[in-house]
C-alpha atoms as a PDB file:
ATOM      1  CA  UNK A   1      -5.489   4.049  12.872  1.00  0.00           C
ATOM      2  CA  UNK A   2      -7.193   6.813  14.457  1.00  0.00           C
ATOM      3  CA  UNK A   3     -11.168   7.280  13.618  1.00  0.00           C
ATOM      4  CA  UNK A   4     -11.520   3.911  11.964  1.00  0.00           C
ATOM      5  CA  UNK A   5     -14.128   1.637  12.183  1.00  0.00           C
ATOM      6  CA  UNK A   6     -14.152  -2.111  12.329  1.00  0.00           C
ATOM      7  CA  UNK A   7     -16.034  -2.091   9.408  1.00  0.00           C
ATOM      8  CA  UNK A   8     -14.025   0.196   7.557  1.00  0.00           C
ATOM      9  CA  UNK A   9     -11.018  -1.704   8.530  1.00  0.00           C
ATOM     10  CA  UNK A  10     -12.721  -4.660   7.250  1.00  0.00           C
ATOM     11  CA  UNK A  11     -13.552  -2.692   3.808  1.00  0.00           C
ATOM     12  CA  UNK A  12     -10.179  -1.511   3.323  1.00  0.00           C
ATOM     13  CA  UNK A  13      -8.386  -5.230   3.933  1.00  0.00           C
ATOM     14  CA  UNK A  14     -10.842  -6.602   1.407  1.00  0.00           C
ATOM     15  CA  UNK A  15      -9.743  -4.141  -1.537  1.00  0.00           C
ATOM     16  CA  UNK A  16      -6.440  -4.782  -0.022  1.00  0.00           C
ATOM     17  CA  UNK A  17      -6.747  -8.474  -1.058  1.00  0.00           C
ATOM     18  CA  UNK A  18      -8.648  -7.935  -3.909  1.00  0.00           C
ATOM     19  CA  UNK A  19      -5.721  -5.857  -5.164  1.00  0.00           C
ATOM     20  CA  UNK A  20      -3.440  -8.121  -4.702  1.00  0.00           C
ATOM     21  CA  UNK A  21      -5.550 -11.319  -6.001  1.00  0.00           C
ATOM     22  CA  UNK A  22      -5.918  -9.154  -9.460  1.00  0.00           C
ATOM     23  CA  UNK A  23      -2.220  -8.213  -9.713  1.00  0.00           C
ATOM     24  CA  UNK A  24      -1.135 -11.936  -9.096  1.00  0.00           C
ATOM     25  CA  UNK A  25      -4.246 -13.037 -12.196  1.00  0.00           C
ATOM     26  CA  UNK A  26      -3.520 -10.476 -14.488  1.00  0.00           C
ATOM     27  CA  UNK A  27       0.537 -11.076 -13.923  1.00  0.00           C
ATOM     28  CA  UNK A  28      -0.040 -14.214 -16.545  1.00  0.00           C
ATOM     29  CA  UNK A  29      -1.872 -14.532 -19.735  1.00  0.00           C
ATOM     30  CA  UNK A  30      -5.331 -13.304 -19.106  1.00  0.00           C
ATOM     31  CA  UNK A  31      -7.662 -15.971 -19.966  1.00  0.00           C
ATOM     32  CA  UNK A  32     -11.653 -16.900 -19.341  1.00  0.00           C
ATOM     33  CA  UNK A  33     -10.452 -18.249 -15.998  1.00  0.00           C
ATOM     34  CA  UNK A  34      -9.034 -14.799 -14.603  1.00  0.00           C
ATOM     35  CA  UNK A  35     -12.629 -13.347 -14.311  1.00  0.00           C
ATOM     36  CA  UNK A  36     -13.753 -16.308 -12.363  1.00  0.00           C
ATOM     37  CA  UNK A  37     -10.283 -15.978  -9.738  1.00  0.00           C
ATOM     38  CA  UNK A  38     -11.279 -12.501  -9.588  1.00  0.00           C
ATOM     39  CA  UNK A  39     -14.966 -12.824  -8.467  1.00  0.00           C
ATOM     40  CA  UNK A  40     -14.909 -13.828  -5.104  1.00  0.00           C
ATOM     41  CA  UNK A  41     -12.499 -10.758  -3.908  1.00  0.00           C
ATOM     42  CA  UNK A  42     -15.306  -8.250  -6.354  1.00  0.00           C
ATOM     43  CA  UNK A  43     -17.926  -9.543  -3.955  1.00  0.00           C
ATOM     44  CA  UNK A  44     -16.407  -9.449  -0.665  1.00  0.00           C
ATOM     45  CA  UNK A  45     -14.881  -6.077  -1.398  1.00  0.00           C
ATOM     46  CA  UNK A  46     -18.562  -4.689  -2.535  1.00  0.00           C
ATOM     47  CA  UNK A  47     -20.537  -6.124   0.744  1.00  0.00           C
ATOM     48  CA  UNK A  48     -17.366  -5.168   2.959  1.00  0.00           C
ATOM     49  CA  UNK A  49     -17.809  -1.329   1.432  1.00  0.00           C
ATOM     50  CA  UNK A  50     -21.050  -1.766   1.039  1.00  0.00           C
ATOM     51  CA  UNK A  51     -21.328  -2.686   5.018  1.00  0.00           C
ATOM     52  CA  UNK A  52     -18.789   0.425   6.281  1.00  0.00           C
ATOM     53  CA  UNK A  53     -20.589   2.900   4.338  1.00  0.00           C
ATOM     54  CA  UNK A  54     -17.807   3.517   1.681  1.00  0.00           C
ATOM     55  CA  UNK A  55     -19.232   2.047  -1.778  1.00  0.00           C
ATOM     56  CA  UNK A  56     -18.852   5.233  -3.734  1.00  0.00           C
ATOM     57  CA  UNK A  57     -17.154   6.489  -1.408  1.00  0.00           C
ATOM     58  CA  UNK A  58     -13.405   6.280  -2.650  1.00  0.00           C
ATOM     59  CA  UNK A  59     -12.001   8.951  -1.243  1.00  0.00           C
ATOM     60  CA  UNK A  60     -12.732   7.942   2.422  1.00  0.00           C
ATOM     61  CA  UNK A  61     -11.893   4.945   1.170  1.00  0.00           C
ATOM     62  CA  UNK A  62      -8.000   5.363   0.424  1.00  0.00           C
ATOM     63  CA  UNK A  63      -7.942   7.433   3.499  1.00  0.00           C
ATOM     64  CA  UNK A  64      -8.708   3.772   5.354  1.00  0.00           C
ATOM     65  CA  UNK A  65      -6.557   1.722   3.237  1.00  0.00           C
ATOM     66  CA  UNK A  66      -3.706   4.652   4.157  1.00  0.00           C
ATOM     67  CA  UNK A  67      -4.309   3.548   7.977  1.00  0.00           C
ATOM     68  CA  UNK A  68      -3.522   0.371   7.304  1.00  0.00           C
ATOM     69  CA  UNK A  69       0.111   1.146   5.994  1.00  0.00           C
ATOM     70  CA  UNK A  70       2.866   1.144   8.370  1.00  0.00           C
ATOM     71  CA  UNK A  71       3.783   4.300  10.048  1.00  0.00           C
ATOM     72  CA  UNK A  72       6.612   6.275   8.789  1.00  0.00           C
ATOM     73  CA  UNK A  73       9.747   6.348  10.651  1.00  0.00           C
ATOM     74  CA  UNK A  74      10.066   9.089  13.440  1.00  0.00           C
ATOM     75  CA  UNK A  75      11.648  11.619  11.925  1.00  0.00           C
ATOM     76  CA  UNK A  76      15.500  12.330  12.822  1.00  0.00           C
ATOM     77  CA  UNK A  77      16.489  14.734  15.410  1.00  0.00           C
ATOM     78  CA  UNK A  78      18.439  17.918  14.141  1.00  0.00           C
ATOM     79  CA  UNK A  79      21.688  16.868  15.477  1.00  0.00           C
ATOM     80  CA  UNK A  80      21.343  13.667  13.599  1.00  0.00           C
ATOM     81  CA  UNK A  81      19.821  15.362  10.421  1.00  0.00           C
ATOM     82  CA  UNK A  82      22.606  17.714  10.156  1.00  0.00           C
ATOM     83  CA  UNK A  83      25.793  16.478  11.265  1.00  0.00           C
ATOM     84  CA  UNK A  84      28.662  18.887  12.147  1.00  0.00           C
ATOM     85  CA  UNK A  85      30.558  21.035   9.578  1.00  0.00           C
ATOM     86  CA  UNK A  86      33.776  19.273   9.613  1.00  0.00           C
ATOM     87  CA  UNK A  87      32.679  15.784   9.387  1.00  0.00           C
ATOM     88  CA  UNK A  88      33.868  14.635   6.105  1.00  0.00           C
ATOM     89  CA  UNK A  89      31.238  13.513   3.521  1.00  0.00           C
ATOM     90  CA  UNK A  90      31.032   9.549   2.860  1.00  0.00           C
ATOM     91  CA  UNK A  91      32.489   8.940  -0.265  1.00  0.00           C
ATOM     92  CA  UNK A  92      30.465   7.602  -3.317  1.00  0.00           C
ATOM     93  CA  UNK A  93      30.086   3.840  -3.719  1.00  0.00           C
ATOM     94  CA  UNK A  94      32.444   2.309  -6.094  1.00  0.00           C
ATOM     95  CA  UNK A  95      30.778   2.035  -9.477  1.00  0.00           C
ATOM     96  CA  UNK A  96      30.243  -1.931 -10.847  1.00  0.00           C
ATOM     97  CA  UNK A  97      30.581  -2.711 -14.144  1.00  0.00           C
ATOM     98  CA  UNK A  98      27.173  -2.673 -15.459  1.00  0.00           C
ATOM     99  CA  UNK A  99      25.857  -0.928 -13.090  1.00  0.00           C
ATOM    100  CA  UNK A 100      22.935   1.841 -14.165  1.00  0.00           C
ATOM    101  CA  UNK A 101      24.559   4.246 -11.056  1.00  0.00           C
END
């Protein structure tokens, strides 16, 4: 997480969980009580962007809440990446009835 703040760190978890509170209200019927799950997470996300500088801000924004995602794999080294010319190719997975593949 190079060049981020606590309190961007702290912005970016709280849309993080805000996300995630939303997707898990609005994954049922949406009723009168959804707003009120969903108010708490709206006002800790605003004062936590609010506090790092980023409310309006939503470009800098993603690029914190990208920090927080795990780091991709290193990436292979050539001889892994291209195996030799006479290695055989695997063969294709049997298909299964019903299967979309």
């Amino acid at each position: 997480m190079t060049g981020t703040t606590y309190p961007e760190l702290a912005a970016a978890q709280a849309c993080l969980r805000l996300l995630h509170t939303a997707r898990a209200a609005l994954d049922g019927p949406v009723t009168a009580q959804t707003a009120a799950l969903l108010a708490v997470p709206i006002q800790d996300a605003d004062e936590a962007l609010r506090r790092a500088g980023l409310a309006g801000n939503e470009a800098e924004l993603l690029n914190r809440i990208y920090d927080l995602a795990p780091h991709a794999p290193t990436p292979l080294s050539a001889d892994a990446a291209h195996p030799p010319a006479d290695t055989p190719a695997p063969a294709p997975a049997p298909r299964r009835e019903g299967s979309l593949r």
